[in-house]
N, C-alpha and C. Protein backbone atom coordinates (compact mmCIF):
# COMPACT_ATOMS: atom_id res chain seq x y z
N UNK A 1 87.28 80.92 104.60
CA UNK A 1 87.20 82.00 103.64
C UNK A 1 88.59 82.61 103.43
N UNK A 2 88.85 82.64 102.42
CA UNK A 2 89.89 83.40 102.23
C UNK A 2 90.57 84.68 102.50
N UNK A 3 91.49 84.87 102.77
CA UNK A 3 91.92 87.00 103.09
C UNK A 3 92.63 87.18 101.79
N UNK A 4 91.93 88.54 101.83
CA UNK A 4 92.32 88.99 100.36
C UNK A 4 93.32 90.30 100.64
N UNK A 5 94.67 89.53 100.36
CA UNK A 5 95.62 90.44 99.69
C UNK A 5 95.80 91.89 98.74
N UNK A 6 96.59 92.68 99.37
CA UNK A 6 97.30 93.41 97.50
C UNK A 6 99.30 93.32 98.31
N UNK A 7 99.27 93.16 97.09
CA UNK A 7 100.96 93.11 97.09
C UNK A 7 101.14 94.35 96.10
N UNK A 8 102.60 94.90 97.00
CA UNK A 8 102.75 96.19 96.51
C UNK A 8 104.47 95.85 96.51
N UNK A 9 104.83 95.91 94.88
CA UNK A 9 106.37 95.44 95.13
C UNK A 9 106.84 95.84 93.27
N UNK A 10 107.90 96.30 93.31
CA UNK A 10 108.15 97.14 91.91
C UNK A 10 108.95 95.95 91.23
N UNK A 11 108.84 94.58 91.71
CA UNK A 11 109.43 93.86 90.24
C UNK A 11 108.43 92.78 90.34
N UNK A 12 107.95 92.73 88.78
CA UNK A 12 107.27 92.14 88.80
C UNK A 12 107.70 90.29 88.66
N UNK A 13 109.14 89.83 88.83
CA UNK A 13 109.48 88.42 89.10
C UNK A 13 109.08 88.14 90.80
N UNK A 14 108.96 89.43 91.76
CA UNK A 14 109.03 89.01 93.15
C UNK A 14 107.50 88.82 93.64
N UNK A 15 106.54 89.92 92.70
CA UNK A 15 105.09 90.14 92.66
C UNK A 15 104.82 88.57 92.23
N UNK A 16 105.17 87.97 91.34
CA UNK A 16 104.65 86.78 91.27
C UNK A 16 105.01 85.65 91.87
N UNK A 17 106.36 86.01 92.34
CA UNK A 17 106.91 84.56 93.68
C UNK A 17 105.38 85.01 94.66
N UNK A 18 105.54 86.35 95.48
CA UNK A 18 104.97 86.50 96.27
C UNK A 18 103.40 85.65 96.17
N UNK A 19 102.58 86.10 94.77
CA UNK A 19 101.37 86.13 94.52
C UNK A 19 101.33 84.46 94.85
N UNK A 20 101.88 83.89 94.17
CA UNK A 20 102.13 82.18 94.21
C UNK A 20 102.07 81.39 95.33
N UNK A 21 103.29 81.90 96.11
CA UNK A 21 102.88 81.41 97.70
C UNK A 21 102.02 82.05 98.63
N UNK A 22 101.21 83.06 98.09
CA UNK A 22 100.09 83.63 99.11
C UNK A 22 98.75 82.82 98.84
N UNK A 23 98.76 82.89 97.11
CA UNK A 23 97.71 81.90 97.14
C UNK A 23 97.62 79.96 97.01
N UNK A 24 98.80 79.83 97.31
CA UNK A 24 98.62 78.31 97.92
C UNK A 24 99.03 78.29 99.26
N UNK A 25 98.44 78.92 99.85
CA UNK A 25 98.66 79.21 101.52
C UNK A 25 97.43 79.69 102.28
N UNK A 26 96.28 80.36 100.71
CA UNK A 26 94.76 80.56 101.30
C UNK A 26 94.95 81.62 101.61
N UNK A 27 95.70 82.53 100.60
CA UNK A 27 95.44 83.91 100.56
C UNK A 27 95.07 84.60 99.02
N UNK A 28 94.03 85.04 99.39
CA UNK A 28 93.61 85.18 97.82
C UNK A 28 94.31 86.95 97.36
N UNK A 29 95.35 87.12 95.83
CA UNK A 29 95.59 88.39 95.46
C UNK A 29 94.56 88.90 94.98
N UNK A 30 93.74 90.24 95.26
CA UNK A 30 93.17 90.77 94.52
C UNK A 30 93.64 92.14 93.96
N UNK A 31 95.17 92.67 94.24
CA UNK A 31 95.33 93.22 93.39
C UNK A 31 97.23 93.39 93.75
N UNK A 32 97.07 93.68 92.90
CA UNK A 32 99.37 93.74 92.13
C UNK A 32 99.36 95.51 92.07
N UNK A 33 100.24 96.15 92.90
CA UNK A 33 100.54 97.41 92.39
C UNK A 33 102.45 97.47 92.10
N UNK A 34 102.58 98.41 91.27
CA UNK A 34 104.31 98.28 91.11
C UNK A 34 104.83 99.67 91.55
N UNK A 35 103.85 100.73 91.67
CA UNK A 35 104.35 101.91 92.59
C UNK A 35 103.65 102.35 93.83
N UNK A 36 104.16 102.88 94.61
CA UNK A 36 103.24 103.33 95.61
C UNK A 36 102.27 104.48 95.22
N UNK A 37 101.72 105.22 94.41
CA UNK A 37 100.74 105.77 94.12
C UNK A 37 99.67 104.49 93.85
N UNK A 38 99.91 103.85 92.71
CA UNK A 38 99.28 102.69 92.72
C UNK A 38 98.64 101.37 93.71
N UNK A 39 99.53 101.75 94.73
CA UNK A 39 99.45 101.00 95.47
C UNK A 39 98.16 101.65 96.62
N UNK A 40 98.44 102.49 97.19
CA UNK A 40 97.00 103.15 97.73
C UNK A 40 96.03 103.50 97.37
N UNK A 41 95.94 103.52 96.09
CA UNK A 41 94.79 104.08 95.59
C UNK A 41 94.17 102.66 95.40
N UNK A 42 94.39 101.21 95.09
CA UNK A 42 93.96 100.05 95.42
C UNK A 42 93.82 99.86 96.45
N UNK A 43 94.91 99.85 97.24
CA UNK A 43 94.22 99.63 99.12
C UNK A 43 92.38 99.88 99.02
N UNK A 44 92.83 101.55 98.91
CA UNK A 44 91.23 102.53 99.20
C UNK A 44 89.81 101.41 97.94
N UNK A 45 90.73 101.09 96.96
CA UNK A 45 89.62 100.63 96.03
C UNK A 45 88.71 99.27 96.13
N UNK A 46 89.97 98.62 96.54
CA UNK A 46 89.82 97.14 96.88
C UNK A 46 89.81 96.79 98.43
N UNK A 47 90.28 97.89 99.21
CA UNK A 47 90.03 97.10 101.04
C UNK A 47 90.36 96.02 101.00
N UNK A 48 92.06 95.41 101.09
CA UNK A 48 92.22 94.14 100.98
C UNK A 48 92.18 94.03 102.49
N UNK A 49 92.19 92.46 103.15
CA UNK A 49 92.58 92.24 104.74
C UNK A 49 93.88 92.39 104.72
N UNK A 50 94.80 92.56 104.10
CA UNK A 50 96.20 92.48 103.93
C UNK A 50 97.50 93.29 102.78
N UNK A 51 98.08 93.81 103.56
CA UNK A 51 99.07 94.52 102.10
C UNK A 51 100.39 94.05 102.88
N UNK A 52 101.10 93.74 101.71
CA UNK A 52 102.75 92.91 101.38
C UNK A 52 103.43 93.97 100.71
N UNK A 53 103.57 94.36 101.70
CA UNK A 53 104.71 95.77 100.86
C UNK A 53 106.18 96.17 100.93
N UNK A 54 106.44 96.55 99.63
CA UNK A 54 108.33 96.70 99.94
C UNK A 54 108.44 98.17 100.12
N UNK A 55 109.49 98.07 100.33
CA UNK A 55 110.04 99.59 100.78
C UNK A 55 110.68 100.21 99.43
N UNK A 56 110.83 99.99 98.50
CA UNK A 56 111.91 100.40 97.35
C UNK A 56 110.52 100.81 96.07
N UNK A 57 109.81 101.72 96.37
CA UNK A 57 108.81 101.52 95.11
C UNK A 57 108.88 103.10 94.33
N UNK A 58 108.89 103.02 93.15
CA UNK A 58 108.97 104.29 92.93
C UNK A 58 107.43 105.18 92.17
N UNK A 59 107.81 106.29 92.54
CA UNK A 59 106.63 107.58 92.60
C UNK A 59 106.35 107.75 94.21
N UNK A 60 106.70 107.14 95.01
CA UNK A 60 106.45 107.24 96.44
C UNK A 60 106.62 105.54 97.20
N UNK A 61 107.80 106.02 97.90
CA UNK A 61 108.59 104.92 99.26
C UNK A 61 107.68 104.15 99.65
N UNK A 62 108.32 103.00 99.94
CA UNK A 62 106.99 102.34 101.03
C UNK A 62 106.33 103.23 102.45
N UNK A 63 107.36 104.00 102.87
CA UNK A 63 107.59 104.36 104.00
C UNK A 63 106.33 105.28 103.80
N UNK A 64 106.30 105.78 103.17
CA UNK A 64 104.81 106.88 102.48
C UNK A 64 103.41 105.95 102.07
N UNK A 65 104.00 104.69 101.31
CA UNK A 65 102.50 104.05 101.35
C UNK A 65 102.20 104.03 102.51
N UNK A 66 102.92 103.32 103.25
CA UNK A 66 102.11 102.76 104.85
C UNK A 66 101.64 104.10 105.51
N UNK A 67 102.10 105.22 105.89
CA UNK A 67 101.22 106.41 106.34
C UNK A 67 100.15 106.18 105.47
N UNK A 68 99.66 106.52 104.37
CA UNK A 68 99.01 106.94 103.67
C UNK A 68 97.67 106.33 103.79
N UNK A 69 97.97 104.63 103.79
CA UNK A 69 97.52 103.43 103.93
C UNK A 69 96.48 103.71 105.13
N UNK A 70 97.29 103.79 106.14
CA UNK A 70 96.66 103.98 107.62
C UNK A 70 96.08 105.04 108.06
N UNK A 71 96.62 106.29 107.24
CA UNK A 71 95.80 107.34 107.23
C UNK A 71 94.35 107.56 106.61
N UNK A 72 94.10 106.16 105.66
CA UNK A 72 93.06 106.39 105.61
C UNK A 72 92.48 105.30 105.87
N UNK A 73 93.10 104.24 106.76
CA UNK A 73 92.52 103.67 107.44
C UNK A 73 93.46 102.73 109.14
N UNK A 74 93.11 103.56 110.09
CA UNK A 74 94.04 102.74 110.52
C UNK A 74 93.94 101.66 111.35
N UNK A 75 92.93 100.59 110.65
CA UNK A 75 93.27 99.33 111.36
C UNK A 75 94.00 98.20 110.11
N UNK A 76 94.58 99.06 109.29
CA UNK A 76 94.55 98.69 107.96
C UNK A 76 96.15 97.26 108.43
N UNK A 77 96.34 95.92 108.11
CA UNK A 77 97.39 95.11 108.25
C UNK A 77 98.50 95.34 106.95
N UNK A 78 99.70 95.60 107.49
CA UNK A 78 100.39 95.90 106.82
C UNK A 78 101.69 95.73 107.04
N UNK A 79 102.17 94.93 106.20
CA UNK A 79 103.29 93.34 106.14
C UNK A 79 104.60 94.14 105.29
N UNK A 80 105.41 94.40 105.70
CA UNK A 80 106.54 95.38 105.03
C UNK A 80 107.56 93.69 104.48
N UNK A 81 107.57 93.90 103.24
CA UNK A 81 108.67 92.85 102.65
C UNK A 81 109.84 93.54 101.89
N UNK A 82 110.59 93.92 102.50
CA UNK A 82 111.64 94.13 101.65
C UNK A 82 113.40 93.47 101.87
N UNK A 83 114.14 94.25 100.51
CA UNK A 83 115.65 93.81 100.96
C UNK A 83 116.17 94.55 101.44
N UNK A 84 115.69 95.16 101.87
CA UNK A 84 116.33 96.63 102.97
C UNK A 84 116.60 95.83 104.41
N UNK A 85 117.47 95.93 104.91
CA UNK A 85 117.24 94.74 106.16
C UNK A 85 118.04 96.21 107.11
N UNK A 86 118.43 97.63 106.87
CA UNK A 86 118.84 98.38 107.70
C UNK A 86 117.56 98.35 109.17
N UNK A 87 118.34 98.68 109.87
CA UNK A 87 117.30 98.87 111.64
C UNK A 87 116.58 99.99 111.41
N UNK A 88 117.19 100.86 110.94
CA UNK A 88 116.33 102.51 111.23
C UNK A 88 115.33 102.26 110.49
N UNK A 89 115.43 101.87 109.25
CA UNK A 89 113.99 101.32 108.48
C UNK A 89 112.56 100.86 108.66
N UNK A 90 113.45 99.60 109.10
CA UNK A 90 112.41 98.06 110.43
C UNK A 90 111.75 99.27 111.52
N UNK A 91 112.78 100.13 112.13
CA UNK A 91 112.08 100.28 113.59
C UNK A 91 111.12 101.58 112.97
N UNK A 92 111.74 102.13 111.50
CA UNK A 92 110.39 103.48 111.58
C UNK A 92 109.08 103.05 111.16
N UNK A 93 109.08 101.49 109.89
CA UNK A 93 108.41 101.18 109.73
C UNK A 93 107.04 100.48 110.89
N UNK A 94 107.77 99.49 111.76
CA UNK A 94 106.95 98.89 112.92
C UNK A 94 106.34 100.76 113.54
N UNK A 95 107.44 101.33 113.86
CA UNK A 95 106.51 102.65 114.54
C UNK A 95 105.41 103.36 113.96
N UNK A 96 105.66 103.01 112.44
CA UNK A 96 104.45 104.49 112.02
C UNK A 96 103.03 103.07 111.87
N UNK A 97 103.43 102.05 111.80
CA UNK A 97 102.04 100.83 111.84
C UNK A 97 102.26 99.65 110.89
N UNK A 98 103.62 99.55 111.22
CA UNK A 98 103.29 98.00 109.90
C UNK A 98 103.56 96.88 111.07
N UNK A 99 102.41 95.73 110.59
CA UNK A 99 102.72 94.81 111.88
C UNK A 99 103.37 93.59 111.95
N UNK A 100 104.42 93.93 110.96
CA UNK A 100 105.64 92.53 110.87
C UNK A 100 106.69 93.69 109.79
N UNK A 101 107.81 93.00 109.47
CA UNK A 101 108.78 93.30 108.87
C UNK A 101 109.34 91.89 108.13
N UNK A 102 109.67 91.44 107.53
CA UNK A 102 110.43 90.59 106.82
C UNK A 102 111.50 91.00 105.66
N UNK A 103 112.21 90.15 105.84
CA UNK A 103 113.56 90.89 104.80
C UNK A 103 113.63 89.59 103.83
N UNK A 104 113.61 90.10 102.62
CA UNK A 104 113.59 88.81 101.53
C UNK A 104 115.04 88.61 101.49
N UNK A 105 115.05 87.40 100.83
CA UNK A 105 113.88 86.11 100.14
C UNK A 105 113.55 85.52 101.23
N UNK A 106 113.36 85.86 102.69
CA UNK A 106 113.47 84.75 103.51
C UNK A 106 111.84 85.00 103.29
N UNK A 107 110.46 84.63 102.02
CA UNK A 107 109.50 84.16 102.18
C UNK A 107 109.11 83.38 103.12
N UNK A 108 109.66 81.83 104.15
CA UNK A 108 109.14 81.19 105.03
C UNK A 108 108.42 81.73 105.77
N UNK A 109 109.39 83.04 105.95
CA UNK A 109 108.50 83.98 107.48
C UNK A 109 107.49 84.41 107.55
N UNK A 110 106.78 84.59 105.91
CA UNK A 110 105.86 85.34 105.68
C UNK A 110 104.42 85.02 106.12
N UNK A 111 104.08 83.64 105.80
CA UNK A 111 103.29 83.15 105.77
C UNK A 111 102.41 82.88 107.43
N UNK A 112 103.98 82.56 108.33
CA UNK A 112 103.70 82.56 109.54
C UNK A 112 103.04 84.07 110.49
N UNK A 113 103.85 85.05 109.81
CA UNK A 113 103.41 86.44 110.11
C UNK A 113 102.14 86.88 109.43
N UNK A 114 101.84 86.32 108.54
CA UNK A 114 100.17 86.51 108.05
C UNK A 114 99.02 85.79 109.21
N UNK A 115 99.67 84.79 109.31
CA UNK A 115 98.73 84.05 110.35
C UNK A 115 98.21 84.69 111.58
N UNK A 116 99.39 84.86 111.71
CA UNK A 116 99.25 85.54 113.37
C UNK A 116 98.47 86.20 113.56
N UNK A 117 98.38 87.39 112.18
CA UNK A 117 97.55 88.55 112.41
C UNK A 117 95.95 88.36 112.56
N UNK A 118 95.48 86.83 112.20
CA UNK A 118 94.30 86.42 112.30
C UNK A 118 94.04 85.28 112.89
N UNK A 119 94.56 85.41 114.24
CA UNK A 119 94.69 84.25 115.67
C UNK A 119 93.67 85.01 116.63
């Protein structure tokens, strides 16, 4: 069975790399947000098994989706993709609940860090 995705990422050329290799990898998108308002209010709508999220989104940071995310649910999986590759970022993000970090384009990693989360 498939896990159903939302990708949360403000350009929409990376939303569709992303969408592409999630779903020929047996991850199904069920939903695309391009801001973080947008982006939680799908979480809450759609309950994906999975959110792919960047840090650079505007109307509200990634750093605010993921609270938000987990605040209203927190066993919620949540995959931080961005080009932000600073430490203070990575380490506030892993602290407040995201359970991987990846820094693009390195996509390879992604797929492997999806897995894991359902071993």
């Amino acid at each position: 069975m498939f896990k159903t995705t939302l990708i949360a990422e403000h350009s929409t050329f990376m939303r569709n790399l992303l969408k592409n290799l999630l779903n020929e990898n047996g991850y199904k998108v069920v939903a695309e947000a391009s801001d973080g308002s947008s982006a939680v209010s799908l979480y809450k709508e759609k309950k994906p098994d999975i959110v792919v999220l960047d840090l650079t989104m505007p109307i509200m940071n990634g750093l605010d989706v993921l609270k938000n995310i987990l605040k209203f649910d927190p066993k919620a999986k949540v995959i931080i993709c961005s080009a932000m590759g600073q430490k203070r970022l990575i380490s506030d993000a892993i602290e407040i609940g995201a359970k991987d970090f990846i820094i693009k384009p390195y996509f390879n990693e992604l797929i492997p860090s999806l897995n894991k989360l359902f071993r």
